[in-house]
Protein backbone atom coordinates (compact mmCIF):
# COMPACT_ATOMS: atom_id res chain seq x y z
CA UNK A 1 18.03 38.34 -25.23
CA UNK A 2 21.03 38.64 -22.68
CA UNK A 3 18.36 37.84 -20.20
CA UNK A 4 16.82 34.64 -22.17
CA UNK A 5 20.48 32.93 -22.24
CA UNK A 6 21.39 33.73 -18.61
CA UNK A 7 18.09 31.72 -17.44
CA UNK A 8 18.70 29.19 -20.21
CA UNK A 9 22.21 28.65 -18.12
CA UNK A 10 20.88 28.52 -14.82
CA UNK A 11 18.19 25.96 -16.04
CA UNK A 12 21.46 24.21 -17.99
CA UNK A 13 23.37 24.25 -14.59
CA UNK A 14 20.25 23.15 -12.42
CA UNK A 15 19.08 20.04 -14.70
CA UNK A 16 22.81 19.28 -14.14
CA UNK A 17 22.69 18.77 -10.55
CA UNK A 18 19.70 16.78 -10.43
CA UNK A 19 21.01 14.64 -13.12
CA UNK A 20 24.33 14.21 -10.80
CA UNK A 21 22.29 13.85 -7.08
CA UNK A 22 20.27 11.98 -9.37
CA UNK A 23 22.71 9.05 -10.20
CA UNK A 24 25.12 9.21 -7.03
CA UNK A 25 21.93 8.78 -5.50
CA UNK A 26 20.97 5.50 -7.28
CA UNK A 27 24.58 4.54 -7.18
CA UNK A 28 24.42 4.44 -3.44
CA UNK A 29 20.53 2.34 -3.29
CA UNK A 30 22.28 -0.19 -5.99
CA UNK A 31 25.46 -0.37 -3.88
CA UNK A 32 24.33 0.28 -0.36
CA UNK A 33 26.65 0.80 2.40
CA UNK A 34 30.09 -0.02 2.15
CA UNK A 35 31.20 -1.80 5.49
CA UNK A 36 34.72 -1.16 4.59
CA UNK A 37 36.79 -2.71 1.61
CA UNK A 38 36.16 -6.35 0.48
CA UNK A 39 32.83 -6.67 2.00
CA UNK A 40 31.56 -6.24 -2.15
CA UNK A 41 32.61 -9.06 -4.47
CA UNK A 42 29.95 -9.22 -6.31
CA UNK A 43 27.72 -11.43 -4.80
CA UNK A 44 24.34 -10.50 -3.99
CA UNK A 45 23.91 -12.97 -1.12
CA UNK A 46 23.93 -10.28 1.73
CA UNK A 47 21.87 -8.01 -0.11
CA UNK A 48 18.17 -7.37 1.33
CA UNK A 49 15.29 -5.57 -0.03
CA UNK A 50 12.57 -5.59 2.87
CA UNK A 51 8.96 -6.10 1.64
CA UNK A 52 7.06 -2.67 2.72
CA UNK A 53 3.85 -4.20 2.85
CA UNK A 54 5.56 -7.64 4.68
CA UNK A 55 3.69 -8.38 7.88
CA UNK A 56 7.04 -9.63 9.40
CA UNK A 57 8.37 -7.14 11.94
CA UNK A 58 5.66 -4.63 11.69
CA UNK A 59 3.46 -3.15 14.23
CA UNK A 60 -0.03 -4.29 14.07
CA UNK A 61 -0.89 -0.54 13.13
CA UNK A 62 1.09 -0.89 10.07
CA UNK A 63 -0.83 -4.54 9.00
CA UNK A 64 -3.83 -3.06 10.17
CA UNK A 65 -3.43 -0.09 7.86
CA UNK A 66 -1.55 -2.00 4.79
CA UNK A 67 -4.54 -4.19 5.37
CA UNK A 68 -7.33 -2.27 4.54
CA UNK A 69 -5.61 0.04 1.91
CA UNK A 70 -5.48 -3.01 -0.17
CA UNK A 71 -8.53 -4.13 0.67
CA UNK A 72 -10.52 -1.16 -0.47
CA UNK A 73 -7.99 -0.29 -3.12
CA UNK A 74 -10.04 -1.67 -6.30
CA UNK A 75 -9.48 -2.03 -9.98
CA UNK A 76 -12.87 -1.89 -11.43
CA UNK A 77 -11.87 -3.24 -14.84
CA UNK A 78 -10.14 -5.39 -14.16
CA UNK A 79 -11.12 -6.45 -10.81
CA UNK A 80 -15.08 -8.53 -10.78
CA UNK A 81 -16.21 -7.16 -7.18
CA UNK A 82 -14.37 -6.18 -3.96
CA UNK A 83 -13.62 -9.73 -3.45
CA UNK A 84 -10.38 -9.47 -6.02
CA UNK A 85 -8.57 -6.70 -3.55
CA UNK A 86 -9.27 -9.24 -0.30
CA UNK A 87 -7.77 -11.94 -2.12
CA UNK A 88 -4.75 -9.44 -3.45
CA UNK A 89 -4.27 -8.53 0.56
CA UNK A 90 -4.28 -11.98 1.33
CA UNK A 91 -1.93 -12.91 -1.62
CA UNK A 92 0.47 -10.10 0.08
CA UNK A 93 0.12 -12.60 3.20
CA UNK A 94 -1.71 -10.00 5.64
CA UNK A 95 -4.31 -11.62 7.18
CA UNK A 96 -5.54 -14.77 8.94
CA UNK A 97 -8.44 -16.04 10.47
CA UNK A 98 -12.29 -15.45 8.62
CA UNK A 99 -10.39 -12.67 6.70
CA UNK A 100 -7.87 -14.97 5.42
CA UNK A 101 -10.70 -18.29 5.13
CA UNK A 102 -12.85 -15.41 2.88
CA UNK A 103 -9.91 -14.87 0.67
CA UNK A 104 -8.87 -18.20 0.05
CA UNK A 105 -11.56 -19.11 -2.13
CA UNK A 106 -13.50 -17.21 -4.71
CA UNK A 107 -17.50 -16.80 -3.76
CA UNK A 108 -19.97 -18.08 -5.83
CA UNK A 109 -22.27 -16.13 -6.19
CA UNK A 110 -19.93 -13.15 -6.02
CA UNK A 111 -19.78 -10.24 -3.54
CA UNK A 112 -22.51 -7.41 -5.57
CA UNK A 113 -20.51 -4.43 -6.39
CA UNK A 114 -21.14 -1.27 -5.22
CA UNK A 115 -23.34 0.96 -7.57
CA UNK A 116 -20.96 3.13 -9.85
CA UNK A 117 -18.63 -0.59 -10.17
CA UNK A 118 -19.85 -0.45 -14.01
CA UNK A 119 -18.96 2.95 -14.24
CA UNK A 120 -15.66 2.81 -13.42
CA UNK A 121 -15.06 -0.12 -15.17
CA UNK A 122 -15.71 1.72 -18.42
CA UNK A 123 -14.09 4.27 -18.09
CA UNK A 124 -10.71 3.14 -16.67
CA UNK A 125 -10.83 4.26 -13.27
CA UNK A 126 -9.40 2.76 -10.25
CA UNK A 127 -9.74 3.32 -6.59
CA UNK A 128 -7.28 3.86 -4.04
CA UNK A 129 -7.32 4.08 -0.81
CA UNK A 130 -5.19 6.31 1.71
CA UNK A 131 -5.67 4.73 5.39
CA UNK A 132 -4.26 6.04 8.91
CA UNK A 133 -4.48 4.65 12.68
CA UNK A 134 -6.82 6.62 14.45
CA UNK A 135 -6.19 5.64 17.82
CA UNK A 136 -3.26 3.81 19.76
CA UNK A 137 -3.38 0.23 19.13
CA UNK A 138 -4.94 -2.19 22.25
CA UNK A 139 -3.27 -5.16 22.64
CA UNK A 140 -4.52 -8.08 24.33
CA UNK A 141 -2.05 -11.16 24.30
CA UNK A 142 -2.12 -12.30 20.86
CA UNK A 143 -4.79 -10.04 20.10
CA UNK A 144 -5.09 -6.33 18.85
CA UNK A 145 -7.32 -3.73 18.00
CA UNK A 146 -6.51 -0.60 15.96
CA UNK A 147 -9.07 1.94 14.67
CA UNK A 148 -8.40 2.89 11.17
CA UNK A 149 -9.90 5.95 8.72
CA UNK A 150 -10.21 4.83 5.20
CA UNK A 151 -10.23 7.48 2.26
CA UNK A 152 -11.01 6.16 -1.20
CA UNK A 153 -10.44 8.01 -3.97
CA UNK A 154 -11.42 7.09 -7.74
CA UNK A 155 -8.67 7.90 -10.17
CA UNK A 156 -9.17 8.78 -13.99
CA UNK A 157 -6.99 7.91 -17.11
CA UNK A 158 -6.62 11.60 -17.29
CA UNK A 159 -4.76 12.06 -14.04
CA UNK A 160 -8.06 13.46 -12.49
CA UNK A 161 -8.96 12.59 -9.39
CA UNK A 162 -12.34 12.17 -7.17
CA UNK A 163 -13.12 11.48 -3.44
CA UNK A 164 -15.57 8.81 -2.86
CA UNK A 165 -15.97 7.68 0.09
CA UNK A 166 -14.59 8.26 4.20
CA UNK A 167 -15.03 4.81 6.51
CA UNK A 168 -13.88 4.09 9.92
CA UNK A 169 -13.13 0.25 10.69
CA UNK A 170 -12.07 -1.25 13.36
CA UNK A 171 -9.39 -3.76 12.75
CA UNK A 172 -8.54 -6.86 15.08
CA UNK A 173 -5.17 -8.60 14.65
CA UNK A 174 -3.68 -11.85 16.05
CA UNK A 175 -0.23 -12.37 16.27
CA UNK A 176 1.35 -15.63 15.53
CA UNK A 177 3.88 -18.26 16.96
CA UNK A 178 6.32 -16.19 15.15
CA UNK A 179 5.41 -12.96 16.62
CA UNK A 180 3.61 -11.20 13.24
CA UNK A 181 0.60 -9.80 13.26
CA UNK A 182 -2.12 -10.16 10.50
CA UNK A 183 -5.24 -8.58 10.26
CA UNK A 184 -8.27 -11.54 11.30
CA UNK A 185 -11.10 -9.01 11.12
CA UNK A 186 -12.57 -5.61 10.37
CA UNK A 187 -16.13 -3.94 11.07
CA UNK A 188 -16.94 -1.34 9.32
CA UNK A 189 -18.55 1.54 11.26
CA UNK A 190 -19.55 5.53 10.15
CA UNK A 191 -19.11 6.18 6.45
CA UNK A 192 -18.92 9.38 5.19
């Protein structure tokens, strides 16, 4: 019994000090830091949340990889075909070129799902996909080229999850008059 209450205070204690890191924590996020007194008056005008997935000072490995993740991320009930997760990526203002001409306007007929599309789409599931630059980036001018590994998963409603499918694509970038890169192409290559 003495034993029982002695954990039960150590949890007690523990839940404490996550609680407290916990809001000093989102004290300082909210707040963010203090330049010295005065600089906080309550106006929110110098107060900047950068876009993770913004194209705008990244390196074209980090387009090229936010790129394709959303590209082959899918929502199979929700989504109609593959085409929904270009036009999300393009929506998030990543690409250019025939990648940004292809999501600009729905296809008619649409893009044929793959195979299990009806699947997933009754049973809830969504795909995600995990994607990493396999090589350095080449850069060419305006131009670039990064090699990128694409792992989709499918997700369940009950917090299940199963691998589906390892691609390699090779991504090609230009860079515009403002210096940010988009992705303007991919080709798809092995699939595992």
């Amino acid at each position: 019994m003495r034993e029982n209450k002695g954990i039960a205070i150590v949890i007690g204690v523990v839940v404490a000090l996550v609680l407290v890191v916990g809001i000093v924590f989102a004290i300082r996020q909210t707040t963010g830091n203090d330049s010295g007194p005065g600089t906080s008056e309550g106006h929110d005008s110098d107060h900047h949340h950068e876009d993770p997935l913004s194209p705008e000072h990244a390196e074209p490995q980090t387009v090229a990889t936010n790129a394709m993740s959303m590209i082959f991320s899918w929502q199979p009930a929700r989504d109609r075909s593959g085409w929904d997760a270009l036009h999300r990526a393009s929506q998030a203002d990543l690409l250019t070129g025939a990648l940004a001409k292809a999501a600009a306007n729905e296809p008619n007929p649409l893009p044929t799902p793959v195979a299990d599309w009806a699947a997933w789409s009754r049973s809830g599931d969504t795909l995600t996909a995990a994607t990493t630059a396999e090589t350095p980036v080449s850069i060419k001018g305006a131009t670039a080229t990064v090699d990128v590994r694409i792992r989709q998963v499918v997700l369940h409603p009950d917090g299940g999850s199963t691998p589906y499918k390892t691609s390699a694509a090779t991504v090609t970038l230009e860079k515009d008059a403002s210096g940010t890169w988009r992705a303007a192409n991919y080709r798809i290559g092995e699939t595992g």
